[in-house]
Structure formats: structure tokens, C-alpha cells
C-alpha atoms as a PDB file:
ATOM      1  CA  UNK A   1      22.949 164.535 196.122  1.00  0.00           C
ATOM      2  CA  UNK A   2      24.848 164.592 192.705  1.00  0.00           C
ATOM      3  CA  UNK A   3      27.991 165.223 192.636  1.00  0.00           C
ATOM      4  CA  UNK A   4      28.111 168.888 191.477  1.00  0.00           C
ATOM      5  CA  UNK A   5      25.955 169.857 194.660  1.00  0.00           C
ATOM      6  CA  UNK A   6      28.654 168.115 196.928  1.00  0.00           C
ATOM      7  CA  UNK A   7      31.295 169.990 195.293  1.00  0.00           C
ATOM      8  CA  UNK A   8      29.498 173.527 195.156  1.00  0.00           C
ATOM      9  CA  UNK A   9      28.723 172.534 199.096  1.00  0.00           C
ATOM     10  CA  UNK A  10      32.545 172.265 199.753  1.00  0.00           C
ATOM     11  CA  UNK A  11      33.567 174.940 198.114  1.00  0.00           C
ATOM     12  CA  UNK A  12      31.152 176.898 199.902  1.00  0.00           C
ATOM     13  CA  UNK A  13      32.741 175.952 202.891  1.00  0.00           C
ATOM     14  CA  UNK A  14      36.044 176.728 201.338  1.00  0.00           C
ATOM     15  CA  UNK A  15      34.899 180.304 200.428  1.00  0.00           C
ATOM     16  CA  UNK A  16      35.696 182.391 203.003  1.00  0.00           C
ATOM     17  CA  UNK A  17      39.270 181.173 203.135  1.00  0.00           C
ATOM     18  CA  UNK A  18      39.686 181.706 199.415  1.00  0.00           C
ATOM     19  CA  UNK A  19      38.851 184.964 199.349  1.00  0.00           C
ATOM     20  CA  UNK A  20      41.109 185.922 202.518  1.00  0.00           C
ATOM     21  CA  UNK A  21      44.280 184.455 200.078  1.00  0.00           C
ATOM     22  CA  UNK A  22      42.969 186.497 196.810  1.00  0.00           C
ATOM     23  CA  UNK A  23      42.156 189.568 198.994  1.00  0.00           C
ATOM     24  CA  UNK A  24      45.603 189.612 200.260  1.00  0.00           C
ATOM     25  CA  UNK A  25      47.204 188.976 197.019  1.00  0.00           C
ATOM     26  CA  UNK A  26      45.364 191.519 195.150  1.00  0.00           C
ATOM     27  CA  UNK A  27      44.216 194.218 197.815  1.00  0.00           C
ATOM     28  CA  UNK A  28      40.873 194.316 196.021  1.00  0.00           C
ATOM     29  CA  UNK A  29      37.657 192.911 196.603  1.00  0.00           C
ATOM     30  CA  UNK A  30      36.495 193.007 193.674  1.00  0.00           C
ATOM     31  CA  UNK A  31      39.203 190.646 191.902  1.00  0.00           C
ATOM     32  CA  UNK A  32      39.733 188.490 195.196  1.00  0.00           C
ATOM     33  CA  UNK A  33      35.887 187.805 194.465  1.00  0.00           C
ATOM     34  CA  UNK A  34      36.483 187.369 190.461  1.00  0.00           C
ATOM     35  CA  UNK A  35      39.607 185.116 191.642  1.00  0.00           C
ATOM     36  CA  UNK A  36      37.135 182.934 193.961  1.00  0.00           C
ATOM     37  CA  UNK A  37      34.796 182.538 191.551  1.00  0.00           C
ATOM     38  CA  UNK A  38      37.034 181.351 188.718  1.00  0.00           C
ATOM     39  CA  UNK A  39      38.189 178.571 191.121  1.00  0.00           C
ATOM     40  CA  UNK A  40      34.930 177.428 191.101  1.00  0.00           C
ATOM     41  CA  UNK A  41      34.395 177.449 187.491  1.00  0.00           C
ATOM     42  CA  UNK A  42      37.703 175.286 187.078  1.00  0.00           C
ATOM     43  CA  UNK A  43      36.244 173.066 190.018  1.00  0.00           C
ATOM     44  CA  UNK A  44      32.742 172.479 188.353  1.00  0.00           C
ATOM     45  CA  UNK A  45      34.804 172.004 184.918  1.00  0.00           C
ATOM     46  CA  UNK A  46      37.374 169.775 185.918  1.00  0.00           C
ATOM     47  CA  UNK A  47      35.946 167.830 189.006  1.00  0.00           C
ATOM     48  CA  UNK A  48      37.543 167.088 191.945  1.00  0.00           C
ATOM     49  CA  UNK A  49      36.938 163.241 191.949  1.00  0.00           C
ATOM     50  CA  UNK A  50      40.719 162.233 192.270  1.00  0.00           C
ATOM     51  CA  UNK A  51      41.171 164.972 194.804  1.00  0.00           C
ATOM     52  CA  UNK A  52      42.070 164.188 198.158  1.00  0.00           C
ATOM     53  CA  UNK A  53      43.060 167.284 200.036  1.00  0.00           C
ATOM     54  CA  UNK A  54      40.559 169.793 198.081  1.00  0.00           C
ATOM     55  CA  UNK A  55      41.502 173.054 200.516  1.00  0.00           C
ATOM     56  CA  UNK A  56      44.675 172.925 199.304  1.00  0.00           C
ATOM     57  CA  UNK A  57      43.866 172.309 195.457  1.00  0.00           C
ATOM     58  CA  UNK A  58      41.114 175.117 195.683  1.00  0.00           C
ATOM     59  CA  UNK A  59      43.878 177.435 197.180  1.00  0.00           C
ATOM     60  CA  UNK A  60      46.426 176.577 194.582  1.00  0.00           C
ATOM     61  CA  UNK A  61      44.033 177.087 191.680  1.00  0.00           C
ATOM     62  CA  UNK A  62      42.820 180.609 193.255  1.00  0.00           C
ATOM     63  CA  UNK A  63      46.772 181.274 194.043  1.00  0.00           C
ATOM     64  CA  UNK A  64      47.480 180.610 190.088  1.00  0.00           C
ATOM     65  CA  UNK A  65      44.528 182.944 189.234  1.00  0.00           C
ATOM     66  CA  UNK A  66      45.847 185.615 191.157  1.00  0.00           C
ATOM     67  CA  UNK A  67      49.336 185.578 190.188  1.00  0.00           C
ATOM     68  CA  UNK A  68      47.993 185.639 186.348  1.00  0.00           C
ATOM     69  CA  UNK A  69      45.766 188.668 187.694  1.00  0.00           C
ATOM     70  CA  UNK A  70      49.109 190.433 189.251  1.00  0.00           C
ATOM     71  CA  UNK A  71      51.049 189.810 186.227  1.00  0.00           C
ATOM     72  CA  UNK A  72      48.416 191.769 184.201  1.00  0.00           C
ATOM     73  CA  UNK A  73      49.042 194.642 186.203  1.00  0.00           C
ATOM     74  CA  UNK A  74      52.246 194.727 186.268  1.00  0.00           C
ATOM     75  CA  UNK A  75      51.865 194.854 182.543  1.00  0.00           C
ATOM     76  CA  UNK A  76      50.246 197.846 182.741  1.00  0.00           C
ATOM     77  CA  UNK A  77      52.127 199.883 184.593  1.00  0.00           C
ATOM     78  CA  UNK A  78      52.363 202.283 181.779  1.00  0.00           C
ATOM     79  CA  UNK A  79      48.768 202.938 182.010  1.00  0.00           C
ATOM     80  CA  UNK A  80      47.681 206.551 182.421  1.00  0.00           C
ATOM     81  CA  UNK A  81      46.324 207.991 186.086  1.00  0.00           C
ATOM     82  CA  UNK A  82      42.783 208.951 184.250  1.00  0.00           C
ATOM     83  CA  UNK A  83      42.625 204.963 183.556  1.00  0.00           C
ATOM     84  CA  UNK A  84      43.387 204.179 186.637  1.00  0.00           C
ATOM     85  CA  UNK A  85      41.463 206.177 188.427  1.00  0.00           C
ATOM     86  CA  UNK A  86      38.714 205.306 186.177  1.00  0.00           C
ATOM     87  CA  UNK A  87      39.551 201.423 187.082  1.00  0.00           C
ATOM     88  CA  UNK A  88      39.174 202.218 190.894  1.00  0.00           C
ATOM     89  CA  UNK A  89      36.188 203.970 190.700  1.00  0.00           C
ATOM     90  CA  UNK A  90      34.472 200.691 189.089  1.00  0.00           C
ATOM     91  CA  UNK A  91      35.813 198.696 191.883  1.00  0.00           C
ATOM     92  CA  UNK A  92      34.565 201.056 194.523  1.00  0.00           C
ATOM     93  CA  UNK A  93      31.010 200.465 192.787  1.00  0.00           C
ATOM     94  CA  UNK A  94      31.435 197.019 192.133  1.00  0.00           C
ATOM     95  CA  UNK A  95      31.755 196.217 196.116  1.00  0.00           C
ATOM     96  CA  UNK A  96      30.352 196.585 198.979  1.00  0.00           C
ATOM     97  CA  UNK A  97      32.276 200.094 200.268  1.00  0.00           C
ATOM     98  CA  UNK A  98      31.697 198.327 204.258  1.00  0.00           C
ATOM     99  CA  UNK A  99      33.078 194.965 202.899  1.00  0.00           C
ATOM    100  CA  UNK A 100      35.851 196.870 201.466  1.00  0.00           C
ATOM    101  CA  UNK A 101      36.515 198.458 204.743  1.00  0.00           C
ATOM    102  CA  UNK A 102      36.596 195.706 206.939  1.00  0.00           C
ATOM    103  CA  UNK A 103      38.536 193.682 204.966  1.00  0.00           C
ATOM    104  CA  UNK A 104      41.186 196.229 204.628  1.00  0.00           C
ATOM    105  CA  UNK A 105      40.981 197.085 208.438  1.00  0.00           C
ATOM    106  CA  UNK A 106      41.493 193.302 209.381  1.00  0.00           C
ATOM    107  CA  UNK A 107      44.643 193.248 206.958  1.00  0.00           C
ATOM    108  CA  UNK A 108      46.127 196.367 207.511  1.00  0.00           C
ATOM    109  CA  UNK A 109      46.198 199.048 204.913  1.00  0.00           C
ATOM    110  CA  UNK A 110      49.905 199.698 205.264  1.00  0.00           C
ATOM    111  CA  UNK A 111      50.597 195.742 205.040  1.00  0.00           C
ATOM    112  CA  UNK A 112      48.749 196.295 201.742  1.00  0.00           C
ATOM    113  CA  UNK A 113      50.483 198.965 200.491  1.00  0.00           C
ATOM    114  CA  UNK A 114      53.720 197.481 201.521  1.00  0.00           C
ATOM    115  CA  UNK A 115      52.568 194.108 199.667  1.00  0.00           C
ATOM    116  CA  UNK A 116      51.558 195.689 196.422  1.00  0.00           C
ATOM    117  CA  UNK A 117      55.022 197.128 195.606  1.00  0.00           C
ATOM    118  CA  UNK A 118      56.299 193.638 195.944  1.00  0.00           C
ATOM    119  CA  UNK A 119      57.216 191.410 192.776  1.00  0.00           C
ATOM    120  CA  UNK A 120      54.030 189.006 192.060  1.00  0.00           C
ATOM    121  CA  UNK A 121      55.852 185.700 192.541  1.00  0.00           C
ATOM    122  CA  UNK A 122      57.349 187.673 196.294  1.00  0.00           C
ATOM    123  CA  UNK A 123      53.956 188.898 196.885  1.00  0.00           C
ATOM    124  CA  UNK A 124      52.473 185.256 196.365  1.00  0.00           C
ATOM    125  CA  UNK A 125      54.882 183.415 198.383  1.00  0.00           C
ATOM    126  CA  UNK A 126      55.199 185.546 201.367  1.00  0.00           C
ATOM    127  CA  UNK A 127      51.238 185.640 201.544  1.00  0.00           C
ATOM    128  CA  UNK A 128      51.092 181.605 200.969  1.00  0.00           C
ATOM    129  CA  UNK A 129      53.621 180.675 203.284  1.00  0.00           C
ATOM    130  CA  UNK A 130      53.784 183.603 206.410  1.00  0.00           C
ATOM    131  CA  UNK A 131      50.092 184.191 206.153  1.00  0.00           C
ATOM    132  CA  UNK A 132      48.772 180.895 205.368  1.00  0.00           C
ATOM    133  CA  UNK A 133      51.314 178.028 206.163  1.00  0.00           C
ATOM    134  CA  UNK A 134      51.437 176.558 203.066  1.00  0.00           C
ATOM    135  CA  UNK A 135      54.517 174.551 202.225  1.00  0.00           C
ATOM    136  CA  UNK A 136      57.836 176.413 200.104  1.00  0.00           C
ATOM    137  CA  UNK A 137      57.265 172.741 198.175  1.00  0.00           C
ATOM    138  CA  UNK A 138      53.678 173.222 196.988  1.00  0.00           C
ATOM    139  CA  UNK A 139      54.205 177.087 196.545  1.00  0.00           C
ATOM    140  CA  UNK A 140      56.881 176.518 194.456  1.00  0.00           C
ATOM    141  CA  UNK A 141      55.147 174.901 191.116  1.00  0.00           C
ATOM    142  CA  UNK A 142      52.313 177.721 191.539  1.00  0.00           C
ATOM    143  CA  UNK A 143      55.399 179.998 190.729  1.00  0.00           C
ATOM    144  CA  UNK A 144      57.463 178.025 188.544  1.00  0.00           C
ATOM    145  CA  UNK A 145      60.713 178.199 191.042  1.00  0.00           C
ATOM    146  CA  UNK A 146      62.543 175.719 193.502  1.00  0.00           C
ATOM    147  CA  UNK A 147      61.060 175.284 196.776  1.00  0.00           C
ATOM    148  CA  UNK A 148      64.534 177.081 197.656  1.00  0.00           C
ATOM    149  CA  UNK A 149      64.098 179.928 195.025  1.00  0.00           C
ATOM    150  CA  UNK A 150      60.120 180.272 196.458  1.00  0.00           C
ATOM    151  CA  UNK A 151      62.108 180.662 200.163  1.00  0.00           C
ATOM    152  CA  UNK A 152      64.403 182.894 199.008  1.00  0.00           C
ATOM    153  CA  UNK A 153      61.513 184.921 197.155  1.00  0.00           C
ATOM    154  CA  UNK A 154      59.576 185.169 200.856  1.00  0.00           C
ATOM    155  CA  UNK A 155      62.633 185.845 202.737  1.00  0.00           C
ATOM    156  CA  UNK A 156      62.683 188.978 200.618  1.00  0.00           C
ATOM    157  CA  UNK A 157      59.566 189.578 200.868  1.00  0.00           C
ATOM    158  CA  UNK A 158      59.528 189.639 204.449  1.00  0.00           C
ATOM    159  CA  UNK A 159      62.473 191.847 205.134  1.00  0.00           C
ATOM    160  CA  UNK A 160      60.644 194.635 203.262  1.00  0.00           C
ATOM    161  CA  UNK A 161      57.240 194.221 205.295  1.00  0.00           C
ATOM    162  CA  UNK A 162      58.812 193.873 208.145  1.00  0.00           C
ATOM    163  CA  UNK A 163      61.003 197.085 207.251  1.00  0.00           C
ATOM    164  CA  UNK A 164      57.959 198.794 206.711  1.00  0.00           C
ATOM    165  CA  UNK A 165      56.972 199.318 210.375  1.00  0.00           C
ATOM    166  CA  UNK A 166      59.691 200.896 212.200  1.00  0.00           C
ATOM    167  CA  UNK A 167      60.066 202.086 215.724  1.00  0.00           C
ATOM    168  CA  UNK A 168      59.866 205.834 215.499  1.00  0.00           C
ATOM    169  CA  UNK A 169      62.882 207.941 216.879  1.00  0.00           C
ATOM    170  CA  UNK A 170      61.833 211.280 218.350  1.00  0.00           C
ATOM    171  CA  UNK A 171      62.379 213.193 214.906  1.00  0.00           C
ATOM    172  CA  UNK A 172      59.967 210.751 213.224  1.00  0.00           C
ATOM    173  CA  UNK A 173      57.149 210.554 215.974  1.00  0.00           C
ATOM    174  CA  UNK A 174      57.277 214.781 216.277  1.00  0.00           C
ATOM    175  CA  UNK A 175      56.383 214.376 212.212  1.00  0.00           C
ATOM    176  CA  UNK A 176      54.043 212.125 212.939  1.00  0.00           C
ATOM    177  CA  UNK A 177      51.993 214.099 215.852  1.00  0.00           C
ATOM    178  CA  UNK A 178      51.897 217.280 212.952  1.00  0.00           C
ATOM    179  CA  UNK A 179      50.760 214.744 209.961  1.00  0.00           C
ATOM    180  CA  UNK A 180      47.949 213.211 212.360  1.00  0.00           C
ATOM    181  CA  UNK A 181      46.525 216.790 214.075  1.00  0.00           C
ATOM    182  CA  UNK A 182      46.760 217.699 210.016  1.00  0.00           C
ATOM    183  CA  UNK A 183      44.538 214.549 208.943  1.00  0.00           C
ATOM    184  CA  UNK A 184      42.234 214.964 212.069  1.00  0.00           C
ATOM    185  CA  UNK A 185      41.565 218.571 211.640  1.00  0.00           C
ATOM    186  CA  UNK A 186      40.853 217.803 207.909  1.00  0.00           C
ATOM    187  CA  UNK A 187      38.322 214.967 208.851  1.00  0.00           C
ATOM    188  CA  UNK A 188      36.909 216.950 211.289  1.00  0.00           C
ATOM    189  CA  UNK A 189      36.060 219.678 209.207  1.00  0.00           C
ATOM    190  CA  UNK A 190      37.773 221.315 211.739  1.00  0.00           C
ATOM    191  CA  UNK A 191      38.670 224.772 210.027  1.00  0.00           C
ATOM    192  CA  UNK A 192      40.330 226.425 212.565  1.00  0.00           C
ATOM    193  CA  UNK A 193      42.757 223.352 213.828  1.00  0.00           C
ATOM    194  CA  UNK A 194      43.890 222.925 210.259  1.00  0.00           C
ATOM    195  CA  UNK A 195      45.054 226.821 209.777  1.00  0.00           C
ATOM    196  CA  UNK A 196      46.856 226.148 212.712  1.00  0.00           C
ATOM    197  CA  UNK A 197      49.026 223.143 211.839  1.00  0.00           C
ATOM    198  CA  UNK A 198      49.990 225.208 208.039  1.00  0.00           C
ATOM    199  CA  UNK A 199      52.727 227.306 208.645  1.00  0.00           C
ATOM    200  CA  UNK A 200      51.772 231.080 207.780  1.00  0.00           C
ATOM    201  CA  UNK A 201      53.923 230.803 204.162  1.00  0.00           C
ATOM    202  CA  UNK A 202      52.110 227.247 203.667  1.00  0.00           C
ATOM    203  CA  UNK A 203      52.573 226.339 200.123  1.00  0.00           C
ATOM    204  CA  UNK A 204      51.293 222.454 198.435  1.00  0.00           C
ATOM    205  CA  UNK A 205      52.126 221.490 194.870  1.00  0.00           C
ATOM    206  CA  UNK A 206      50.760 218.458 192.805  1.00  0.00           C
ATOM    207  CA  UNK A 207      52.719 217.241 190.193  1.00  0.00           C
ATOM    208  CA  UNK A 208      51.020 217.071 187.084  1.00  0.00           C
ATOM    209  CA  UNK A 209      49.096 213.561 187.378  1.00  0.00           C
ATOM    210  CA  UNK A 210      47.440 215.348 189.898  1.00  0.00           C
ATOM    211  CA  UNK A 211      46.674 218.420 188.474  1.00  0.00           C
ATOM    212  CA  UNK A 212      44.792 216.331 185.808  1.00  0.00           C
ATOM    213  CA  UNK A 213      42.646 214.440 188.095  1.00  0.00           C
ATOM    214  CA  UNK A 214      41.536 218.361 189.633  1.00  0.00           C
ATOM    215  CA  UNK A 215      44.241 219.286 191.712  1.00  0.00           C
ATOM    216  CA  UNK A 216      45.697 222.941 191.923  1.00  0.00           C
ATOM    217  CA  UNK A 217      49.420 222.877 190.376  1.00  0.00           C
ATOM    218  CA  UNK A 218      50.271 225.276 193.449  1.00  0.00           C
ATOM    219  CA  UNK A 219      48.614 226.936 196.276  1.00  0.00           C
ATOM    220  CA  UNK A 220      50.053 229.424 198.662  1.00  0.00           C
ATOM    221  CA  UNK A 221      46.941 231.040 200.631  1.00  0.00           C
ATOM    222  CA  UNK A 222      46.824 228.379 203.344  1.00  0.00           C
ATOM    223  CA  UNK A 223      43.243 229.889 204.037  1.00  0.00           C
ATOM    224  CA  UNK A 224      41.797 229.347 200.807  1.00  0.00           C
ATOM    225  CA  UNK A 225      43.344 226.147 200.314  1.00  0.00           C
ATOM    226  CA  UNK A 226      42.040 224.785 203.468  1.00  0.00           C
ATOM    227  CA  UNK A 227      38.444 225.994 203.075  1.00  0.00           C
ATOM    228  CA  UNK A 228      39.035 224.148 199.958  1.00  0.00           C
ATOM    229  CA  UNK A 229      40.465 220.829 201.107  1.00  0.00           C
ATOM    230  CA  UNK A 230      38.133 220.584 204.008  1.00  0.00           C
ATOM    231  CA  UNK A 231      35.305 220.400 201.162  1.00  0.00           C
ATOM    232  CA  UNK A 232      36.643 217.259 199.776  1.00  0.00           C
ATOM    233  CA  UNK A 233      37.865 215.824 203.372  1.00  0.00           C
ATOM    234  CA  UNK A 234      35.733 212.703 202.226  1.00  0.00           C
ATOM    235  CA  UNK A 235      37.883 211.842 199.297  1.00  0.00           C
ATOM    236  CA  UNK A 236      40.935 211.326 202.058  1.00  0.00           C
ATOM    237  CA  UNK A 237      38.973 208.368 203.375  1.00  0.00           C
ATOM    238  CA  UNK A 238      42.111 206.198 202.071  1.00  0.00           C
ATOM    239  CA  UNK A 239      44.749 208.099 203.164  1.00  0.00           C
ATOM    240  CA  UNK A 240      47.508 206.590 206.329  1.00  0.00           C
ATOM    241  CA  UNK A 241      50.279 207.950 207.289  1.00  0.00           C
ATOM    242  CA  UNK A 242      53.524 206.581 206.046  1.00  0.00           C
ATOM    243  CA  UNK A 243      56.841 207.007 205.762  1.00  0.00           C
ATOM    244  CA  UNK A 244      58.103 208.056 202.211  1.00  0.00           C
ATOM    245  CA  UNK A 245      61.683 208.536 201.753  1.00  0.00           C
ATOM    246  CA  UNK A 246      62.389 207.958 205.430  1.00  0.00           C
ATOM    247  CA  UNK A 247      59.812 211.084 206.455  1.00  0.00           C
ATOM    248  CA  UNK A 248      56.458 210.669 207.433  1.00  0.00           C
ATOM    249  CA  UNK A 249      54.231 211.929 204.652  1.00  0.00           C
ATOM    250  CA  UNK A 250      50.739 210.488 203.754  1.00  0.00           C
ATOM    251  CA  UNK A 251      50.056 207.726 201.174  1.00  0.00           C
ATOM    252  CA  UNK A 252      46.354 207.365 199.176  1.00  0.00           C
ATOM    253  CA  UNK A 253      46.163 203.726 198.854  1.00  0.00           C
ATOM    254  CA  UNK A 254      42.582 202.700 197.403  1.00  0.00           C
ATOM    255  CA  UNK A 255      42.715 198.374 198.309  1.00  0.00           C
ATOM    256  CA  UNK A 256      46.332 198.981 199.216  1.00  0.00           C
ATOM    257  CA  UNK A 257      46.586 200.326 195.496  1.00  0.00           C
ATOM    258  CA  UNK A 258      49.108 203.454 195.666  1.00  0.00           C
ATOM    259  CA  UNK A 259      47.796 205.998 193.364  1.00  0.00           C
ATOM    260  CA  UNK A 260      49.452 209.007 194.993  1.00  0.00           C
ATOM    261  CA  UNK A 261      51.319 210.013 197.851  1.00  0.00           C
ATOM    262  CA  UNK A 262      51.524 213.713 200.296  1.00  0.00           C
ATOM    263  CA  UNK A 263      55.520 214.182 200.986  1.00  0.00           C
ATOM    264  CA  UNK A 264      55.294 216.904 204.211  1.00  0.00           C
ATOM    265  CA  UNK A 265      58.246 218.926 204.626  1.00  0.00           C
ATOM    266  CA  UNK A 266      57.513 220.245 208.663  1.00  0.00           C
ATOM    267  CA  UNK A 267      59.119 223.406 210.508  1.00  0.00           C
ATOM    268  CA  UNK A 268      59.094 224.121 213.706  1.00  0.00           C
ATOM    269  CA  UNK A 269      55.883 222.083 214.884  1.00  0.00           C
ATOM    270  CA  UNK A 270      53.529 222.954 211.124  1.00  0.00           C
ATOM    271  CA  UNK A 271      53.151 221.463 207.877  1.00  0.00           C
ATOM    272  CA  UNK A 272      55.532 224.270 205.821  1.00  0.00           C
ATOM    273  CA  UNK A 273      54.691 222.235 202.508  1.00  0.00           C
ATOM    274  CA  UNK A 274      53.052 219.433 201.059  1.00  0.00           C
ATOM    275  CA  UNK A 275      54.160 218.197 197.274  1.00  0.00           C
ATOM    276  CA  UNK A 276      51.442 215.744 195.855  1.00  0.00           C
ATOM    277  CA  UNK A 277      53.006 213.201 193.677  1.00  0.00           C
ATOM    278  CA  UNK A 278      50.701 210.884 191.694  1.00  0.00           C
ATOM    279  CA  UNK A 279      52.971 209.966 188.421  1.00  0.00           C
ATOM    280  CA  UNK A 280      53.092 206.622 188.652  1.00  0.00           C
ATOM    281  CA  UNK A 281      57.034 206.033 187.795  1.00  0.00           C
ATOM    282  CA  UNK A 282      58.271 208.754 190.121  1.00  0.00           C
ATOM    283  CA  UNK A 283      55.539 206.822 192.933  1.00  0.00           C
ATOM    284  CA  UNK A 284      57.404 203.198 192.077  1.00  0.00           C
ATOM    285  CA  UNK A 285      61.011 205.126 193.204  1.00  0.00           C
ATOM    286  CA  UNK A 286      60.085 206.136 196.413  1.00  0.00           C
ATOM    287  CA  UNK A 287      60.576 203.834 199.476  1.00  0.00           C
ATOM    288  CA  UNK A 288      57.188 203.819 200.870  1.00  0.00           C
ATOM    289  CA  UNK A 289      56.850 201.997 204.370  1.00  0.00           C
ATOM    290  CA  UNK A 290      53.913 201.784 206.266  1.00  0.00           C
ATOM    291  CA  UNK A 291      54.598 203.380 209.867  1.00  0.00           C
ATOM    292  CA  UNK A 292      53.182 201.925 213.621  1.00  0.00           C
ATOM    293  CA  UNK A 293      51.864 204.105 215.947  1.00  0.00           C
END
């Protein structure tokens, strides 16, 4: 066996790992598998003959490909919602929808959603070093910082995840019990059990992101816009609750990628109104935490 077999046989066995640490850092399958399999093209390029711990140089590479990967995105923040939508859609196609799914379930789509509104060098050394024990001293060249400034950069990084699942006070958890009968009616098709978590003068609003992606500007026949809404239940598939702003709305998180979010305003035990914000500055103001059960 030459030596390119026993490295493509190692790597294999380093695969599965690999694309847990891109999934995490990128919240999409489709790039943790582009991520993986640039690894292996620097492997099979470069050789691994003077390598003696090659779990650890495999992660690093992947790590640097990743944090290039979230850098590019970062840069194009100022990209419109039709291009992003248009992005997501590819990935959706490009994957396995069930592989999607199960890797999101195992991470946690409000850890992702929490993750991807960190920094990219935060985001890389929280994920290195809480989720995958890797040294502050061998994350720290990936990033270009001190193995203190890499600490620090986690230590951040971990008071906002861990901020992001609070223990909810009675307020919160009464918001909560409305948003969930709301999302179970709507999954459920269930026309009658929605109508009767919309208060009578119901009103929802979508800023205009949404409006150009289909979305009504404003509906105030909570009838018509649940016989509506109940149509397109499917498209909710990504939706979790959240708290936005300190109240529990609903957040549409493709991969852990926030493309829009539901803010609920609730009286008296019903969902008075819903505003439907998907302009990507006003999303990256809002404090979005994921919320436990």
C-alpha cells in the first residue's frame, strides 16, 4: 500500500470528526463537507510524512478553512435577502435534507443560532476548545492571537451561549405556552386551534425584506391570514422559539443561519401581533437567545 492509500485510509477514519468541527463552525452541511474535503486536498498535496499527531493537523487545517469560509461571510453581510435566500436554497439541494436534520438536532439549533452571531475567531475558539478540547496554545496560531487572547476570545464566547438559555420566569414561560400552541396548531394544520390563539384584532406585519421574498406587508383578518399561513406550514420547518429582545418570539434559522425572525407581542393568553423582520442589519441588533424548555 502506497503511501497516498494510507493517508486517504486515515483520513477516512478522521472524517467523521472533521466534519462534526466544520459543521459546528459553519452550521451548514454543505460547507462543513466542502471544508472536509479541502483538508484532504491539502493532505494529498502536502503529505503528512513528518506528521506525528495527524488528528490534530487534519483538524487545524479544516479549522483554518473554516475560519477563511466565516470571514467570507462576514464580508458579505451587505448582501441582499433575494441572494441569500437564493444561497440557502442551493444548500438545501446540495444535501441530504435528513443529514441536515440530524446534524442540526444533535447540535442544537438554538446553539447554532447563538454561535453564528458570534465573531469568527470567538466562534472558532469556543467550538475548538469547549466542544473539542483542543489546547488555547494550538488554537491560538489558527487565529493569529495569544493563547491568552484565544482564552479571552472563548470566555466571551461562552458567556453569550450560555446566556442564551435562560431559566424562564412565569412571564416568559406564559409567552412561551402561546408561541408553542401557535407553532403546533400551524404544523398541525390545525385551523381551528390557530384562530384561537390570534386575538380577534390579530394583526402581523413583515418588514420589507419580507414582503419581497412573498410576504403580505400587513394582515388584519386573522381568518384569512391563517387559512393562508397554514398553506405554507411546511416552510416553518426551521423555525424555534427564542427569545428576541428578552420576549419569546420565533427565529427562522436555516443551518443555524438567521434569515428572519417573528417578534410576538401577547395579550391576555393570544398572539395580539406578530412583526416579521428579515432586514438583515435590523436582525444583527437584536439580542437573539435561544430559550430551554
Amino acid at each position: 500500500m502506497d503511501e497516498h492509500d494510507v493517508l486517504a485510509r486515515r483520513f477516512e477514519q478522521d472524517r467523521t470528526h472533521l466534519l462534526g468541527v466544520a459543521y459546528r463552525m459553519l452550521g451548514s452541511l454543505a460547507e462543513a463537507e466542502d471544508a472536509v474535503q479541502e483538508s484532504w486536498l491539502r493532505l494529498s498535496r502536502d503529505g503528512a510524512a513528518e506528521v506525528s499527531n495527524l488528528t490534530g493537523w487534519l483538524t487545524t487545517v479544516v479549522s483554518r478553512v473554516c475560519l477563511d469560509m466565516l470571514r467570507s461571510r462576514e464580508s458579505r453581510r451587505e448582501e441582499s435577502l433575494d441572494t441569500a435566500f437564493a444561497r440557502t436554497s442551493r444548500d438545501t439541494t446540495a444535501t441530504s435534507p435528513a443529514d441536515e436534520a440530524v446534524l442540526a438536532e444533535s447540535v442544537g439549533l438554538a446553539l447554532l443560532v447563538v454561535l453564528n452571531a458570534l465573531a469568527p475567531a470567538e466562534r472558532l475558539a469556543f467550538v475548538l476548545h469547549d466542544m473539542f478540547a483542543m489546547p488555547f496554545e494550538e488554537i491560538a496560531p489558527i487565529i493569529g492571537k495569544s493563547p491568552a487572547a484565544a482564552r479571552q476570545l472563548a470566555s466571551r464566547a461562552r458567556r453569550r451561549v450560555r446566556g442564551g438559555s435562560p431559566r424562564m420566569d412565569g412571564d416568559v414561560a406564559e409567552q412561551r405556552r402561546v408561541v408553542d400552541a401557535f407553532v403546533g396548531a400551524l404544523r398541525a394544520g390545525d385551523f381551528d386551534g390557530l384562530i384561537a390563539v390570534l386575538d380577534p384584532d390579530f394583526v402581523i406585519r413583515a418588514d420589507a425584506f419580507a414582503a419581497r421574498s412573498g410576504a403580505p406587508a400587513e394582515v388584519r383578518d386573522p381568518r384569512a391570514w391563517a387559512r393562508g399561513a397554514i398553506q405554507y406550514a411546511h416552510l416553518q420547518r426551521f423555525a424555534l422559539p427564542a427569545l428576541i429582545d428578552g420576549a419569546v418570539g420565533l427565529v427562522v434559522a436555516p443551518r443555524g443561519r438567521l434569515n428572519r425572525v417573528l417578534i410576538f407581542r401577547i395579550a391576555e393568553g393570544t398572539v395580539a401581533s406578530i412583526d416579521v423582520v428579515a432586514d438583515p442589519e435590523h436582525l444583527q441588533r437584536l439580542d437573539v437567545r435561544g430559550i430551554s424548555s
